[in-house]
C-alpha atoms as a PDB file:
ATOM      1  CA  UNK A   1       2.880 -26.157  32.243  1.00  0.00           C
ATOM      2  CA  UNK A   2       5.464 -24.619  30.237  1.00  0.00           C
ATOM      3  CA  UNK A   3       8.826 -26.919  29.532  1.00  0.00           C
ATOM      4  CA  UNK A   4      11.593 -24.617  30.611  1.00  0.00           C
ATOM      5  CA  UNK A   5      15.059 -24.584  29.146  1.00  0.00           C
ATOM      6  CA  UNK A   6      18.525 -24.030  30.621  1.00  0.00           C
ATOM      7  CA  UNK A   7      21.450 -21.677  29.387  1.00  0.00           C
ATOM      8  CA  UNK A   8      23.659 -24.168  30.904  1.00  0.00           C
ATOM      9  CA  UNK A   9      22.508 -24.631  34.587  1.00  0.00           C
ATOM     10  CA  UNK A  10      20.403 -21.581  34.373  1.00  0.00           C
ATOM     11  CA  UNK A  11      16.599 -21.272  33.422  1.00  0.00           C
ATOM     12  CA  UNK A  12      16.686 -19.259  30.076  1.00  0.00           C
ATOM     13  CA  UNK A  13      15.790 -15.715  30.356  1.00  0.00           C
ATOM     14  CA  UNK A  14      11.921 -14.585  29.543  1.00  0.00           C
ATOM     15  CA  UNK A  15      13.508 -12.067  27.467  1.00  0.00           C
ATOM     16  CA  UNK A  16      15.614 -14.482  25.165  1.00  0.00           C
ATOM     17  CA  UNK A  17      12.874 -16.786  24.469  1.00  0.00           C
ATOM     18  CA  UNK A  18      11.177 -13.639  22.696  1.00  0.00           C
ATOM     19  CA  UNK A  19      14.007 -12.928  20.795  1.00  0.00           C
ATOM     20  CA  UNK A  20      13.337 -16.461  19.798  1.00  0.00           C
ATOM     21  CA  UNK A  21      10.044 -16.399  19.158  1.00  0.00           C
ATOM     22  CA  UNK A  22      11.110 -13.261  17.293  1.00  0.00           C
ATOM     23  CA  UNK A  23      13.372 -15.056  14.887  1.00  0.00           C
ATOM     24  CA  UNK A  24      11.044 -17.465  14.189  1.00  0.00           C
ATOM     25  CA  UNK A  25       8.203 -15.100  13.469  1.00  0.00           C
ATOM     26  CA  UNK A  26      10.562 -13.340  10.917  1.00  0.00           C
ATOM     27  CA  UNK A  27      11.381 -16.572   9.063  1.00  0.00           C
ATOM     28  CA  UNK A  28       7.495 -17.167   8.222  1.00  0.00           C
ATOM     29  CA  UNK A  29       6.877 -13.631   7.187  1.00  0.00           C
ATOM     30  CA  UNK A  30      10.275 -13.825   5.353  1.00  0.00           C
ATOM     31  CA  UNK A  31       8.393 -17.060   3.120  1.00  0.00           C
ATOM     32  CA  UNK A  32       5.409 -14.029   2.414  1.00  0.00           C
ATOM     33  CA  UNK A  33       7.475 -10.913   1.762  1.00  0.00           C
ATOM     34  CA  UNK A  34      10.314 -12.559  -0.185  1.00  0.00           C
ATOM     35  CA  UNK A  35       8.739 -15.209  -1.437  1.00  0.00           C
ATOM     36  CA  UNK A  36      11.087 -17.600  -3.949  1.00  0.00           C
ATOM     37  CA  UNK A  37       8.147 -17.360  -6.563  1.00  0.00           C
ATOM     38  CA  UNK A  38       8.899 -12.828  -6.407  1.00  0.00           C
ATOM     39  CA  UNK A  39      11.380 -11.099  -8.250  1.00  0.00           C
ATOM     40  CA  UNK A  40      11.279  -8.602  -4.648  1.00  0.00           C
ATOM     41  CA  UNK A  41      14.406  -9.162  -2.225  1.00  0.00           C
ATOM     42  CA  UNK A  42      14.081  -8.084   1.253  1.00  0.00           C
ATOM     43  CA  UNK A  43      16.206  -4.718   0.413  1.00  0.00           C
ATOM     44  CA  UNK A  44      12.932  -3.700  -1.743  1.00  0.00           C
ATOM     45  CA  UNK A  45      11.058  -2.790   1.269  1.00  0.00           C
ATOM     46  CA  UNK A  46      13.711  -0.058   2.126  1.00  0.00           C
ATOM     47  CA  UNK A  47      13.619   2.337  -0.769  1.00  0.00           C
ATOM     48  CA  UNK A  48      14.875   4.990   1.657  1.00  0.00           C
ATOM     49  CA  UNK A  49      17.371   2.532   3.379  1.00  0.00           C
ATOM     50  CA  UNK A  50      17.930   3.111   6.974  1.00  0.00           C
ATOM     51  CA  UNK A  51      14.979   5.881   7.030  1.00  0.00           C
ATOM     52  CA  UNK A  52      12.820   3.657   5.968  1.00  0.00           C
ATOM     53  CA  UNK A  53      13.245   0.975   8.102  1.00  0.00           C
ATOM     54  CA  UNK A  54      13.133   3.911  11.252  1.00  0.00           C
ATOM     55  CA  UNK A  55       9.930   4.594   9.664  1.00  0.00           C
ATOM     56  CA  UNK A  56       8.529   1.015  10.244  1.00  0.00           C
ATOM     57  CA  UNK A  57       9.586   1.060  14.135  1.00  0.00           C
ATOM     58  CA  UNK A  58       8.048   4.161  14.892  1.00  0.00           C
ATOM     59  CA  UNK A  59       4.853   3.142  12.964  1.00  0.00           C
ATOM     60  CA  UNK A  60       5.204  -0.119  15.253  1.00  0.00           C
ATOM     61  CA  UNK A  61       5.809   2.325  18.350  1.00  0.00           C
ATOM     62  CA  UNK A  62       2.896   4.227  17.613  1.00  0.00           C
ATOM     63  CA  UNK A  63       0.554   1.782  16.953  1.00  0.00           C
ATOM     64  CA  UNK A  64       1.892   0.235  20.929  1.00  0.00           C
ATOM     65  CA  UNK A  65       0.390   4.013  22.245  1.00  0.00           C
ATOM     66  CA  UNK A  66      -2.279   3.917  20.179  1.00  0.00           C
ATOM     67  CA  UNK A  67      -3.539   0.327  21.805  1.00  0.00           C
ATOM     68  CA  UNK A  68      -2.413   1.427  25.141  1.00  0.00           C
ATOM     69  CA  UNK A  69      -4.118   4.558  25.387  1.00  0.00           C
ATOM     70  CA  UNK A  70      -6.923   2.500  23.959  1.00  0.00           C
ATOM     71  CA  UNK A  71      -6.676  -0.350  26.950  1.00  0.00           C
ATOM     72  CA  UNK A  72      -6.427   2.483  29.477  1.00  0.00           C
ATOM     73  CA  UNK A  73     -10.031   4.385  28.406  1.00  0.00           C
ATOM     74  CA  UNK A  74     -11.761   1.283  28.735  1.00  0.00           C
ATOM     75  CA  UNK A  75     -11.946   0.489  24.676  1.00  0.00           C
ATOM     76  CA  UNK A  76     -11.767  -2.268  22.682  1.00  0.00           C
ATOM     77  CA  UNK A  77      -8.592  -3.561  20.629  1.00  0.00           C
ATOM     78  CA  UNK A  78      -9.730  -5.536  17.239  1.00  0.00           C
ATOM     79  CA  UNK A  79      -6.579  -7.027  16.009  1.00  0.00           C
ATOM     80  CA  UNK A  80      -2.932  -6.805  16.346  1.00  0.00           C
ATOM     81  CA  UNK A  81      -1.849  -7.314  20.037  1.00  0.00           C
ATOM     82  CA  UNK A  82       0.737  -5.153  22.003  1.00  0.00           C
ATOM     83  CA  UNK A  83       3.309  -8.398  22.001  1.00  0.00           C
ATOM     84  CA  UNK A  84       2.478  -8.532  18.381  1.00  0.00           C
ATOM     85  CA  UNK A  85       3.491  -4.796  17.825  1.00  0.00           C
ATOM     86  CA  UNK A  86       6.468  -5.583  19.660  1.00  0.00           C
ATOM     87  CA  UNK A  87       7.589  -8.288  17.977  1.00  0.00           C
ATOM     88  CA  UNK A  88       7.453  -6.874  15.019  1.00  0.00           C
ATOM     89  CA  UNK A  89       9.423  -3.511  16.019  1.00  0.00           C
ATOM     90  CA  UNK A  90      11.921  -5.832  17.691  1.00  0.00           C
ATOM     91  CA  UNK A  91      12.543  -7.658  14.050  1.00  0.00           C
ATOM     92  CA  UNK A  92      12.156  -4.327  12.420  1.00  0.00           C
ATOM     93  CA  UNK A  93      15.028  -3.225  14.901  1.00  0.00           C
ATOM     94  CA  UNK A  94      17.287  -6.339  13.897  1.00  0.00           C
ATOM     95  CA  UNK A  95      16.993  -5.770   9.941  1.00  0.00           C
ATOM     96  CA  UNK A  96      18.185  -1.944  11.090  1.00  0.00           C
ATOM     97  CA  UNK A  97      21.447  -4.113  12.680  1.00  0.00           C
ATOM     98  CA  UNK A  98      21.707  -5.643   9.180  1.00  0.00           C
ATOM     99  CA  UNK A  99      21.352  -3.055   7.191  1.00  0.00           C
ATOM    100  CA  UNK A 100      24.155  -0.769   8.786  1.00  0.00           C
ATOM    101  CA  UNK A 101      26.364  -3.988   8.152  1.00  0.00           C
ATOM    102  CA  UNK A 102      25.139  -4.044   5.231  1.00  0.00           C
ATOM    103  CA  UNK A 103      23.994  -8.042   4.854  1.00  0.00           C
ATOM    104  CA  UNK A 104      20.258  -7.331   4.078  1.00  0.00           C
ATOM    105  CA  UNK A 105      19.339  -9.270   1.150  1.00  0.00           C
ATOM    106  CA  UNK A 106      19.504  -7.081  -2.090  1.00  0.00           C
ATOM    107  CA  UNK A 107      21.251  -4.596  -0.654  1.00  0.00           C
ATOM    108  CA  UNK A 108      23.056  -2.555  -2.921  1.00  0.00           C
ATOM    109  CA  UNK A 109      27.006  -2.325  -1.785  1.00  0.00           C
ATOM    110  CA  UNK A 110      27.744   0.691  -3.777  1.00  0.00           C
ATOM    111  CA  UNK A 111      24.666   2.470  -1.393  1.00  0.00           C
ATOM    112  CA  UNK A 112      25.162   4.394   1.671  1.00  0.00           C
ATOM    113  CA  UNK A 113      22.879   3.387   5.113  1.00  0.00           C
ATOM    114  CA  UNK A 114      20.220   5.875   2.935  1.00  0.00           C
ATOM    115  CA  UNK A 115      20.375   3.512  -0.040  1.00  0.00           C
ATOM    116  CA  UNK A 116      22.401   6.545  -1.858  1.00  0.00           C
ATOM    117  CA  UNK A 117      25.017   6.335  -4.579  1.00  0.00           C
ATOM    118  CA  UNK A 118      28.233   6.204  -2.766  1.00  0.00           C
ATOM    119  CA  UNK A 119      30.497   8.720  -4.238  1.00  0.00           C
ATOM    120  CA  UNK A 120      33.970  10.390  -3.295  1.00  0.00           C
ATOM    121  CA  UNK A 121      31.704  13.401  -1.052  1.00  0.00           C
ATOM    122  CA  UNK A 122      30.155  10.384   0.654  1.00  0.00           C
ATOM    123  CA  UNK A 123      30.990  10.451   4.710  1.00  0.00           C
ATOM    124  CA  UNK A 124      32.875   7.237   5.448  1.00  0.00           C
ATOM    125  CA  UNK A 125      30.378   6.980   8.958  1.00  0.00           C
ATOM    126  CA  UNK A 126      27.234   6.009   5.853  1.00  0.00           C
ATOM    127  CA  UNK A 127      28.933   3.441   4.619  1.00  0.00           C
ATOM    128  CA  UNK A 128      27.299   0.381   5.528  1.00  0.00           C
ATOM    129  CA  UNK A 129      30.772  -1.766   5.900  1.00  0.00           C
ATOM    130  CA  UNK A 130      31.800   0.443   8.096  1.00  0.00           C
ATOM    131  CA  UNK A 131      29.136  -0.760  10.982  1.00  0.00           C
ATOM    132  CA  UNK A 132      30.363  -4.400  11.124  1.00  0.00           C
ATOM    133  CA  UNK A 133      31.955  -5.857  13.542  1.00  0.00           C
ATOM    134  CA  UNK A 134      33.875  -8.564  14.881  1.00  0.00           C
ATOM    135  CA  UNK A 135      32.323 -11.640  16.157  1.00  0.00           C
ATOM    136  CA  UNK A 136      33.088 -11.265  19.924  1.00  0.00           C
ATOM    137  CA  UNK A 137      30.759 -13.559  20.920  1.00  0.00           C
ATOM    138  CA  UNK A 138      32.706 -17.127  22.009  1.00  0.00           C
ATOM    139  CA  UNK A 139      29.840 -19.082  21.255  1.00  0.00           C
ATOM    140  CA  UNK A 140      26.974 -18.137  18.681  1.00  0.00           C
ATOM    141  CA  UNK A 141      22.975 -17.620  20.550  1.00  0.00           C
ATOM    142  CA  UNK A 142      21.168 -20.138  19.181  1.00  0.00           C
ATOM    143  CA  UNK A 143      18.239 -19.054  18.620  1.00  0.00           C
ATOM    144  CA  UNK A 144      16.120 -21.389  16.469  1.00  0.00           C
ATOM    145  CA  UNK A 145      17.252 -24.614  17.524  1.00  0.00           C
ATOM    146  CA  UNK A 146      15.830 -24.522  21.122  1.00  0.00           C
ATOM    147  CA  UNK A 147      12.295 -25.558  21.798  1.00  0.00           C
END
């Protein structure tokens, strides 16, 4: 039986334990990708910026179709699940947050959301300080702490 957890007197949502589960599945890959013992920062997986990282959710997107389609003929799957997929195109979709706020790690500040030169021609709307925003949240989700 699973041990539930409360959002004050409320059972927490399904969805916000996978947003959990999320985070914490993007701190372990984090120790792979960026490991301290690599020169490469999290911002050198998006040599096209903001493209790029679109590029990695709809490769997670298709690859959901691609298993589906497979499920619904009858055939086999070999590795990565569906909640897998979507995991993954979930944390894909929060580094996209970051990036138009422009707090990815090794992100270049003098780049547009297209990891371009900012210049005097460049649109205000691509500059990644632009995107941030307040904290309007009273108190922060916490969501590593919880078990």
């Amino acid at each position: 039986m699973n041990e539930s957890t409360y959002v004050g007197d409320q059972p927490e949502k399904e969805s916000l334990k996978v947003l959990r589960e999320c985070a914490e599945v993007q701190i372990a890959k984090s120790n792979d990708y960026q490991n301290p013992s690599s020169r490469i920062v999290q911002a050198d997986h998006y040599p096209r910026g903001i493209s790029t990282l679109v590029d990695a959710c709809h490769g997670k997107v298709l690859r959901m179709y691609s298993v589906l389609e497979t499920m619904e003929n009858g055939g086999k799957i070999n590795f990565e699940s569906l909640e897998d997929s979507a995991k993954d195109c979930i944390n894909y979709c929060s580094f996209f947050v970051a990036w138009l706020r422009g707090k990815i790690p090794g992100q270049n500040p003098n780049n547009d959301i297209f990891n371009r030169r900012i210049t005097n021609s460049t649109n205000p709307a691509l500059i990644p300080l632009n995107f941030q925003r307040p904290q309007s949240v009273s108190e922060p989700l916490l969501l590593i702490e919880k078990k």
